[in-house]
C-alpha atoms as a PDB file:
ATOM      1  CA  UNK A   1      -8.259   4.905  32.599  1.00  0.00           C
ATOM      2  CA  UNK A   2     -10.310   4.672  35.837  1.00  0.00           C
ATOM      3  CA  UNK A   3     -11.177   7.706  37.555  1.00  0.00           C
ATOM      4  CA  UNK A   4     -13.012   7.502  41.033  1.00  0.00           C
ATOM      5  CA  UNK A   5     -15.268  10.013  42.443  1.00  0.00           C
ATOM      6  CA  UNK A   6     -15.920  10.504  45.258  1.00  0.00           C
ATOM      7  CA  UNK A   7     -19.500  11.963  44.871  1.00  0.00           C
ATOM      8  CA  UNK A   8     -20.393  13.205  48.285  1.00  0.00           C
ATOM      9  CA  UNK A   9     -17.673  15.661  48.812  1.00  0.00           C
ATOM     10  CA  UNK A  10     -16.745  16.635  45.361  1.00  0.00           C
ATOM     11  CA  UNK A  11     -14.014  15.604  45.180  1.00  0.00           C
ATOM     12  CA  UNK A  12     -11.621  12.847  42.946  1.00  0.00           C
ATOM     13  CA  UNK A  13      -9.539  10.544  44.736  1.00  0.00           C
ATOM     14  CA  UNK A  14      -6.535   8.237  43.618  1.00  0.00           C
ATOM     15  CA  UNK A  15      -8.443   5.220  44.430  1.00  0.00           C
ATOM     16  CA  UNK A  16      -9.869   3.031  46.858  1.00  0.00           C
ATOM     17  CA  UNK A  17      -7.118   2.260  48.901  1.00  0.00           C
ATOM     18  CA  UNK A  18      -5.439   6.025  48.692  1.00  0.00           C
ATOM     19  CA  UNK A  19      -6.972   9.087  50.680  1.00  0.00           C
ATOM     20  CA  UNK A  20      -4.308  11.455  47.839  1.00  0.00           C
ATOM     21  CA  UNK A  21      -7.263  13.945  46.067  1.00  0.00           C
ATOM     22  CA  UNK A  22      -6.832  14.071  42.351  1.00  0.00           C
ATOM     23  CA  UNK A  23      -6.870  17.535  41.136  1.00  0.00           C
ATOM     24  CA  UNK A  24      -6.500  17.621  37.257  1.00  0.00           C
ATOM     25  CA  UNK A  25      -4.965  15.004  34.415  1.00  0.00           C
ATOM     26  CA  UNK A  26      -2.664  15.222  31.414  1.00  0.00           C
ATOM     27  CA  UNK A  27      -4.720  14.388  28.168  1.00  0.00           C
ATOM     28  CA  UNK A  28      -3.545  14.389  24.464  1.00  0.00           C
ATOM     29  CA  UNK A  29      -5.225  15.869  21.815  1.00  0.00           C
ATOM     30  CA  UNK A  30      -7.141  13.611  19.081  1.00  0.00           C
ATOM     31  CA  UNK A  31      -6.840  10.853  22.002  1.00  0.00           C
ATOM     32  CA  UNK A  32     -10.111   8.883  22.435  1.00  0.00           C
ATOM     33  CA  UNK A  33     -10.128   8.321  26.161  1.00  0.00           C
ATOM     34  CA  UNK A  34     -11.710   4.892  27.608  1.00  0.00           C
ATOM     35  CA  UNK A  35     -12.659   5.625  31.222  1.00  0.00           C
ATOM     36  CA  UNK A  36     -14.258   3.643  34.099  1.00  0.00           C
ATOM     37  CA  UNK A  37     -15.640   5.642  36.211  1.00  0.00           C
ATOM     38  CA  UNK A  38     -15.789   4.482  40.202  1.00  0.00           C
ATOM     39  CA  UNK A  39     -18.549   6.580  42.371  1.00  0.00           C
ATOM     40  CA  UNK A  40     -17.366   5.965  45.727  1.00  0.00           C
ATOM     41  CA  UNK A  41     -18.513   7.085  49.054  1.00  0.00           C
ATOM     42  CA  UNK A  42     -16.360   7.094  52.056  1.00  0.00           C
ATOM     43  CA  UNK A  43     -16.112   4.174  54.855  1.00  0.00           C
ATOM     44  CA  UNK A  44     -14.477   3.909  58.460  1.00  0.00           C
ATOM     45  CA  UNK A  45     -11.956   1.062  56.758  1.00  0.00           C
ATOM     46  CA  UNK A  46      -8.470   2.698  57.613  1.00  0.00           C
ATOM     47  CA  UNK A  47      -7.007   0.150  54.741  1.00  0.00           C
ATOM     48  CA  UNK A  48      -9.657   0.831  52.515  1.00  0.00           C
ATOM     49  CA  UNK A  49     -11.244   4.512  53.124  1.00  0.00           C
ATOM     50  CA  UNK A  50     -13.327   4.625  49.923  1.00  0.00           C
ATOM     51  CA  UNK A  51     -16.214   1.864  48.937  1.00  0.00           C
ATOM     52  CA  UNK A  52     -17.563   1.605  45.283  1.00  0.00           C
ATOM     53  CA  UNK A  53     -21.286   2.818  45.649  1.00  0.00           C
ATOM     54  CA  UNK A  54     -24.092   3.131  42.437  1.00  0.00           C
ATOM     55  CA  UNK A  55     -26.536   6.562  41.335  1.00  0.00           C
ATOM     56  CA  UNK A  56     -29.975   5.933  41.753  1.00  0.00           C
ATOM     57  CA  UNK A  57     -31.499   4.021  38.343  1.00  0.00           C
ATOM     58  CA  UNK A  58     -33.842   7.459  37.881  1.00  0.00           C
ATOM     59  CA  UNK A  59     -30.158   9.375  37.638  1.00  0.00           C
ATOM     60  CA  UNK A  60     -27.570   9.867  35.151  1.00  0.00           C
ATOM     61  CA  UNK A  61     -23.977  10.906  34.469  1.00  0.00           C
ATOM     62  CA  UNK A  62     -22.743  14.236  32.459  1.00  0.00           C
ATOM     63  CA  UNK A  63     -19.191  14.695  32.026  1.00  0.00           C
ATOM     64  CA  UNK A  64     -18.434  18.267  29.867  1.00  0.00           C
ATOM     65  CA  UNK A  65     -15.277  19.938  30.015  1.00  0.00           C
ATOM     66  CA  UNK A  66     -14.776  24.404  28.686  1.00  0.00           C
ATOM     67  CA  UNK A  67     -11.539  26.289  28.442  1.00  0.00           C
ATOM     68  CA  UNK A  68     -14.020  29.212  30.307  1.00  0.00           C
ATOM     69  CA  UNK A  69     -16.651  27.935  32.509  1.00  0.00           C
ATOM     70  CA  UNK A  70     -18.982  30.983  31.080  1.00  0.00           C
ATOM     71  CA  UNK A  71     -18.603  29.319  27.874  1.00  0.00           C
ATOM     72  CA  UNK A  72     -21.525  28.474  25.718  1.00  0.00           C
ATOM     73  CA  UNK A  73     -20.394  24.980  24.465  1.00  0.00           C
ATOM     74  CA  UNK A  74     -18.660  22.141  25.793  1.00  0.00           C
ATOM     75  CA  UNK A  75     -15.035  21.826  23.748  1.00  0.00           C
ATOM     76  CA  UNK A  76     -15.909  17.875  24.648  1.00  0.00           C
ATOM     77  CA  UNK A  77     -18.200  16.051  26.802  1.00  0.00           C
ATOM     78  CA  UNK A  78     -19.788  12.207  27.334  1.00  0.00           C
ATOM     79  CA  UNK A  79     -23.646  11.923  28.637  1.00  0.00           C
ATOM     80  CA  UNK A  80     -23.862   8.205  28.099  1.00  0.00           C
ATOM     81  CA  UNK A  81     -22.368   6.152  30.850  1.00  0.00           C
ATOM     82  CA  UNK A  82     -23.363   2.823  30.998  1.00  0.00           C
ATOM     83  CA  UNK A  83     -23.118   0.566  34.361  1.00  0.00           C
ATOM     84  CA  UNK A  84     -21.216  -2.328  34.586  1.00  0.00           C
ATOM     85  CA  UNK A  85     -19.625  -4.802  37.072  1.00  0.00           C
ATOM     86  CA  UNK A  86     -20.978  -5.359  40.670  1.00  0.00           C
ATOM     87  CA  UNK A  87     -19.417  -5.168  44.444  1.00  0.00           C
ATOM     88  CA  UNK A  88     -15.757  -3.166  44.273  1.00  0.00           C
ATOM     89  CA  UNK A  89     -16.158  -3.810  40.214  1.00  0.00           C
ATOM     90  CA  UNK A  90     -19.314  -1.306  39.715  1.00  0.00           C
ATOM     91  CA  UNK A  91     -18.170   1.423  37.494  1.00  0.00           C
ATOM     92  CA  UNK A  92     -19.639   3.596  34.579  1.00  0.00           C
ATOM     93  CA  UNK A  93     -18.010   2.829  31.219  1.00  0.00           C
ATOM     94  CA  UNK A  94     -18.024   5.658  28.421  1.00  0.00           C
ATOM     95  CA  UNK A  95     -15.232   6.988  26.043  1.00  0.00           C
ATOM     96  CA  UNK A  96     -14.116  10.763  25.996  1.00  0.00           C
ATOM     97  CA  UNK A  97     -13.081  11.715  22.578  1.00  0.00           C
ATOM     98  CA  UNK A  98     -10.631  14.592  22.122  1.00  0.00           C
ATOM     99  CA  UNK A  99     -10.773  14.646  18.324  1.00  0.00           C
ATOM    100  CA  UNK A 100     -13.491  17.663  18.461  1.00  0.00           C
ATOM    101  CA  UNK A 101     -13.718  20.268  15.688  1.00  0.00           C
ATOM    102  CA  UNK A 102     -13.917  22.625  19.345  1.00  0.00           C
ATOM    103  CA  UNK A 103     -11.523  21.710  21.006  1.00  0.00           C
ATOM    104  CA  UNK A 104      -9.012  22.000  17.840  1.00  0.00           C
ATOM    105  CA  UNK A 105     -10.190  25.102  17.068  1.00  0.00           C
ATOM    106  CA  UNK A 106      -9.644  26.046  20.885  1.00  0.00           C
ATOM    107  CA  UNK A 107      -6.171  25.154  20.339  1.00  0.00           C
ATOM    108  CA  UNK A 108      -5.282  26.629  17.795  1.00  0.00           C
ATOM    109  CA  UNK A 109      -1.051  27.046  17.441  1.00  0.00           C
ATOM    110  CA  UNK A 110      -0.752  26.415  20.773  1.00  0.00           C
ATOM    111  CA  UNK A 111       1.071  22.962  22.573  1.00  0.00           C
ATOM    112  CA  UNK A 112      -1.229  22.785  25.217  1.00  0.00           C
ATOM    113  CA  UNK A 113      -4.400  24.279  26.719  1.00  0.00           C
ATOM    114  CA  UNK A 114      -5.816  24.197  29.934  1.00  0.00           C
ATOM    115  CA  UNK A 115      -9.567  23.445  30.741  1.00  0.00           C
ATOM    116  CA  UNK A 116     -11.932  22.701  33.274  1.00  0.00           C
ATOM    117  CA  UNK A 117     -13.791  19.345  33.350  1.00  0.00           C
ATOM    118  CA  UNK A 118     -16.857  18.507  35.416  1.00  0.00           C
ATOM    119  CA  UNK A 119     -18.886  15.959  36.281  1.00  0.00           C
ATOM    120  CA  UNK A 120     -22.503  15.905  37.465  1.00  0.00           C
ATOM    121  CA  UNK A 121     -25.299  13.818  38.238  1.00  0.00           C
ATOM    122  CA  UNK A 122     -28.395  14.629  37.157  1.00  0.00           C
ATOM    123  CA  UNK A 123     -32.040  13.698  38.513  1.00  0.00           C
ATOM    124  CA  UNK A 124     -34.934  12.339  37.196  1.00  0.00           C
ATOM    125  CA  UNK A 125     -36.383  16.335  37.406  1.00  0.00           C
ATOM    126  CA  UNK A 126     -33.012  17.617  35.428  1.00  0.00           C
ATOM    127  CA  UNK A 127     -31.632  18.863  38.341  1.00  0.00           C
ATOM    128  CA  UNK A 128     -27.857  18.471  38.256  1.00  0.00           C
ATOM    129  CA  UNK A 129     -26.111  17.666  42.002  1.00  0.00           C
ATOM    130  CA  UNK A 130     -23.308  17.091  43.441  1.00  0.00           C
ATOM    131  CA  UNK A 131     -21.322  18.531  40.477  1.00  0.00           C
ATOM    132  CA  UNK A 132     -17.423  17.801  40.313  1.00  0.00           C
ATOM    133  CA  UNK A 133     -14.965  20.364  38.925  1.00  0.00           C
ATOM    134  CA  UNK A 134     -10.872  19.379  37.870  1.00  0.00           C
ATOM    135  CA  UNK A 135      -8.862  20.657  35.542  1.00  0.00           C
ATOM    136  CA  UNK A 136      -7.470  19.096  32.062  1.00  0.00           C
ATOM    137  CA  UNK A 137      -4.212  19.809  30.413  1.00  0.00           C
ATOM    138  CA  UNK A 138      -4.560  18.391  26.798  1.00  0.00           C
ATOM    139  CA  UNK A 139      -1.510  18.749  24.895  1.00  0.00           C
ATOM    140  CA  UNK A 140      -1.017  18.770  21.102  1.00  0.00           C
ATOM    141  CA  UNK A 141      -0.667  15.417  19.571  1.00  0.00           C
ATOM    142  CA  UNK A 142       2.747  14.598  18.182  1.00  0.00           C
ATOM    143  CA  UNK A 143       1.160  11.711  15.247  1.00  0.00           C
ATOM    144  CA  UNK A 144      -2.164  13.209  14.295  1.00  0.00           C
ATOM    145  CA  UNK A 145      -3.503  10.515  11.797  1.00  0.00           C
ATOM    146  CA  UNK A 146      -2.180  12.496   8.152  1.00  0.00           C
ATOM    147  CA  UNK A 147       1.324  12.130   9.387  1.00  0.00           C
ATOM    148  CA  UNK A 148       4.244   9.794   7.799  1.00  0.00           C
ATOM    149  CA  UNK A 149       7.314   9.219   7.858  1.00  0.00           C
ATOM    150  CA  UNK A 150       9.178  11.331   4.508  1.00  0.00           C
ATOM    151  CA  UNK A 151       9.818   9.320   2.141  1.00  0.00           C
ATOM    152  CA  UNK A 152      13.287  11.580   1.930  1.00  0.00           C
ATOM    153  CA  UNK A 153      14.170   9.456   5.104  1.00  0.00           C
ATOM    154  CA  UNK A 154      13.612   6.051   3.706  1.00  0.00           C
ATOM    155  CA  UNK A 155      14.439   6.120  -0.025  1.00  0.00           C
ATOM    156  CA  UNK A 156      11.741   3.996  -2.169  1.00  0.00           C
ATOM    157  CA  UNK A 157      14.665   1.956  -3.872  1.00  0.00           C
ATOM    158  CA  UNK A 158      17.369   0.613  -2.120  1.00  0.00           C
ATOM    159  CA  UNK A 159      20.429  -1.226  -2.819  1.00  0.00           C
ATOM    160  CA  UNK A 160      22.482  -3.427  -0.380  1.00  0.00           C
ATOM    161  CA  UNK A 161      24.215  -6.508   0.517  1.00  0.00           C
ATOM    162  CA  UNK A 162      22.779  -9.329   2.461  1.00  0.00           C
ATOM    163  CA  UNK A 163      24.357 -11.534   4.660  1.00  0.00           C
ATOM    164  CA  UNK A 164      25.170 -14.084   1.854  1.00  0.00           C
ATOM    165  CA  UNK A 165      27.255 -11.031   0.353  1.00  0.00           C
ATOM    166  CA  UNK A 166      24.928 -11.229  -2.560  1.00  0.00           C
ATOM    167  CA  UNK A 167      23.905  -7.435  -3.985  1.00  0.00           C
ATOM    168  CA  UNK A 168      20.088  -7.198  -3.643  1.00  0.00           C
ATOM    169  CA  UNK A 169      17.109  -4.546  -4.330  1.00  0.00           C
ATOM    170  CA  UNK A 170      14.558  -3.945  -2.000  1.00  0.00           C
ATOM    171  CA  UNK A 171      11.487  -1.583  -1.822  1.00  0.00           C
ATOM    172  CA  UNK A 172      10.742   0.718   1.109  1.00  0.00           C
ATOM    173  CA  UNK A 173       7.190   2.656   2.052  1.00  0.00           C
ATOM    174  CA  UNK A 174       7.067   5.354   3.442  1.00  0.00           C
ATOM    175  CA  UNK A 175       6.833   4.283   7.338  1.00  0.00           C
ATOM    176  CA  UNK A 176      10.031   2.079   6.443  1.00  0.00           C
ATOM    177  CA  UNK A 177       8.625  -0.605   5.874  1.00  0.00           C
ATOM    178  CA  UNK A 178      10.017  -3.207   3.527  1.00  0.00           C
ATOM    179  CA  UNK A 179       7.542  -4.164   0.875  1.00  0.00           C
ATOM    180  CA  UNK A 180       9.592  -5.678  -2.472  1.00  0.00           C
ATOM    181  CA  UNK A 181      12.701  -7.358  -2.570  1.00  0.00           C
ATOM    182  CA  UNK A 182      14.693  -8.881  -5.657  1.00  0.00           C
ATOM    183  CA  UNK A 183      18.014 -10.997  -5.765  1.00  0.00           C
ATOM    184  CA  UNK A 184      19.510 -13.011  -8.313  1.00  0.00           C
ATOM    185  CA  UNK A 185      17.408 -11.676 -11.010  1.00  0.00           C
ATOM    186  CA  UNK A 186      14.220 -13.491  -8.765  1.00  0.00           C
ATOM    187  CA  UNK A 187      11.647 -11.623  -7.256  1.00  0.00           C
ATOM    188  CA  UNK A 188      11.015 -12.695  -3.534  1.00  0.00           C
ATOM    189  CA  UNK A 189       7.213 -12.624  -2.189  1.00  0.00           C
ATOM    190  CA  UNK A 190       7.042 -12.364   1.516  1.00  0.00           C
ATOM    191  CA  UNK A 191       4.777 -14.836   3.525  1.00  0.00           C
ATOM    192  CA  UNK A 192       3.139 -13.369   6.909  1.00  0.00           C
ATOM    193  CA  UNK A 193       3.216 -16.361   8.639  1.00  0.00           C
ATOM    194  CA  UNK A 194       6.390 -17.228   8.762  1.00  0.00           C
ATOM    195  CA  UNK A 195       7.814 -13.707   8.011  1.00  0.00           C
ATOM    196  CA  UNK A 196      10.214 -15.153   5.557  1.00  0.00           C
ATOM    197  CA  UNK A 197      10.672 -13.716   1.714  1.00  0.00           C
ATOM    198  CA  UNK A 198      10.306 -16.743  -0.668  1.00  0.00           C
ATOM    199  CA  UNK A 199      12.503 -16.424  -4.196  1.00  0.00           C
ATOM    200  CA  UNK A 200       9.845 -16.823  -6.878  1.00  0.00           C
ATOM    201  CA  UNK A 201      12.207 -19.035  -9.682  1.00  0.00           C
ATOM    202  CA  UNK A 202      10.947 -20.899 -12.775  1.00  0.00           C
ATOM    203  CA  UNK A 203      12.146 -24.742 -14.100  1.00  0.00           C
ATOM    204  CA  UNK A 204      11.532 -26.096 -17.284  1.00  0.00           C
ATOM    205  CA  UNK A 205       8.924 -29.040 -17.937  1.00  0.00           C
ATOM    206  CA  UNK A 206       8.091 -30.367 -21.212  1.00  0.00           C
ATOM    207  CA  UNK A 207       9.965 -27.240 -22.504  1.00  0.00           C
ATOM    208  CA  UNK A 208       7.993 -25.354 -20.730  1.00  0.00           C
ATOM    209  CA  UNK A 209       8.589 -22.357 -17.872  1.00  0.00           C
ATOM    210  CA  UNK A 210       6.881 -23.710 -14.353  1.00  0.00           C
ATOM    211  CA  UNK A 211       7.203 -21.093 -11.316  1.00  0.00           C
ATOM    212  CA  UNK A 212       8.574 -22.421  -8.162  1.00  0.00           C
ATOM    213  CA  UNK A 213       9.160 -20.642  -4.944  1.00  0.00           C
ATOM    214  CA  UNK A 214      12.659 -21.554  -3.320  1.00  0.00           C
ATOM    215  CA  UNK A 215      13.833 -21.859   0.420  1.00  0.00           C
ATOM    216  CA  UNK A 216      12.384 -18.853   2.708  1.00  0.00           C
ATOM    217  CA  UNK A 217      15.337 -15.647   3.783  1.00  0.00           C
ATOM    218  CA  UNK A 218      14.549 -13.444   6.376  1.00  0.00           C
ATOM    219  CA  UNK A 219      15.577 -10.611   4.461  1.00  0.00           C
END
């Protein structure tokens, strides 16, 4: 996501062409968050009232983010933004992660919780300035990585009729995903490339069983 900040007035804005102030965003949590991050400074352009500016090479970027701002620790924070681009392209690149042992403890049973997020830049002497508050909605997540589909909702063996009317057997995972499929006594083995299952058969040479794969079915 790009964010732009306008440094001098502590403030966010929607972007270079928008005067709108951005107050606070809608995160997820678990989400890892890519963010470019625009410091701008203001201009007399009436089309364009924002220009992309740079942080002196001796400075750096913090971002941290508390449910309480008298909290000890940060629930999740960045300090490693690295430049990038040049002219209306010269941003700060970092990912926020929202997959923090804090921040899911801070949560706890709730859907949501509110925080406040800052950035700062800090000086050569460790001085931070011109620091920028907004607040952050992060919501729970809805797939949090150890979810799956129930295998109640896809059965592991099914049986049904294909479009050739023929009676067939096909096994399901558990995200409903087909991965086994027999017909005619044969089993099929599915090709990626062509996404096509391929009847494995066997013809007789020299009295002799010789495996064979027949004509590709898309199901």
């Amino acid at each position: 996501m790009n964010i732009y900040w306008w440094k001098d007035d502590q403030q966010l804005v929607a972007g270079l062409y928008s005067e709108s102030k951005v107050t606070g965003y809608d995160w997820v949590l678990r989400d890892t968050i890519p963010v470019n991050l625009y410091v701008v400074e203001s201009q007399s352009n009436i089309n364009q009232p924002y220009a992309v500016t740079a942080i002196a090479g001796s400075e750096s970027i913090e971002f941290g983010a508390k449910e309480n701002r008298s909290d000890a620790a940060f629930l999740f924070s960045q300090d490693t933004w690295t430049p990038t681009g040049s002219g209306d392209s010269q941003r700060y690149v970092a990912e926020i992660s929202l997959n923090t042992a804090e921040l899911i403890a801070a949560i706890g049973s709730n859907d949501t919780i509110d925080v406040f997020g800052e950035f700062t830049i800090v000086q050569a002497d460790g001085d931070n300035v011109l620091s920028t508050q907004f607040t952050i909605e992060v919501t729970r997540d809805i797939i949090s990585g150890s979810d799956r589909v129930p295998t109640t909702e896809y059965p592991v063996i099914q049986q049904y009729t294909d479009d050739n009317d023929r009676r067939c057997v096909r096994i399901v995972n558990s995200n409903g995903r087909q991965v086994g499929l027999w017909k005619n006594g044969c089993p099929y083995v599915y090709e990626p490339s062509t996404q096509l299952w391929y009847p494995l058969t066997a013809t007789i040479q020299d009295g002799q069983p010789t495996p064979a794969f027949g004509a590709g079915e898309s199901s």
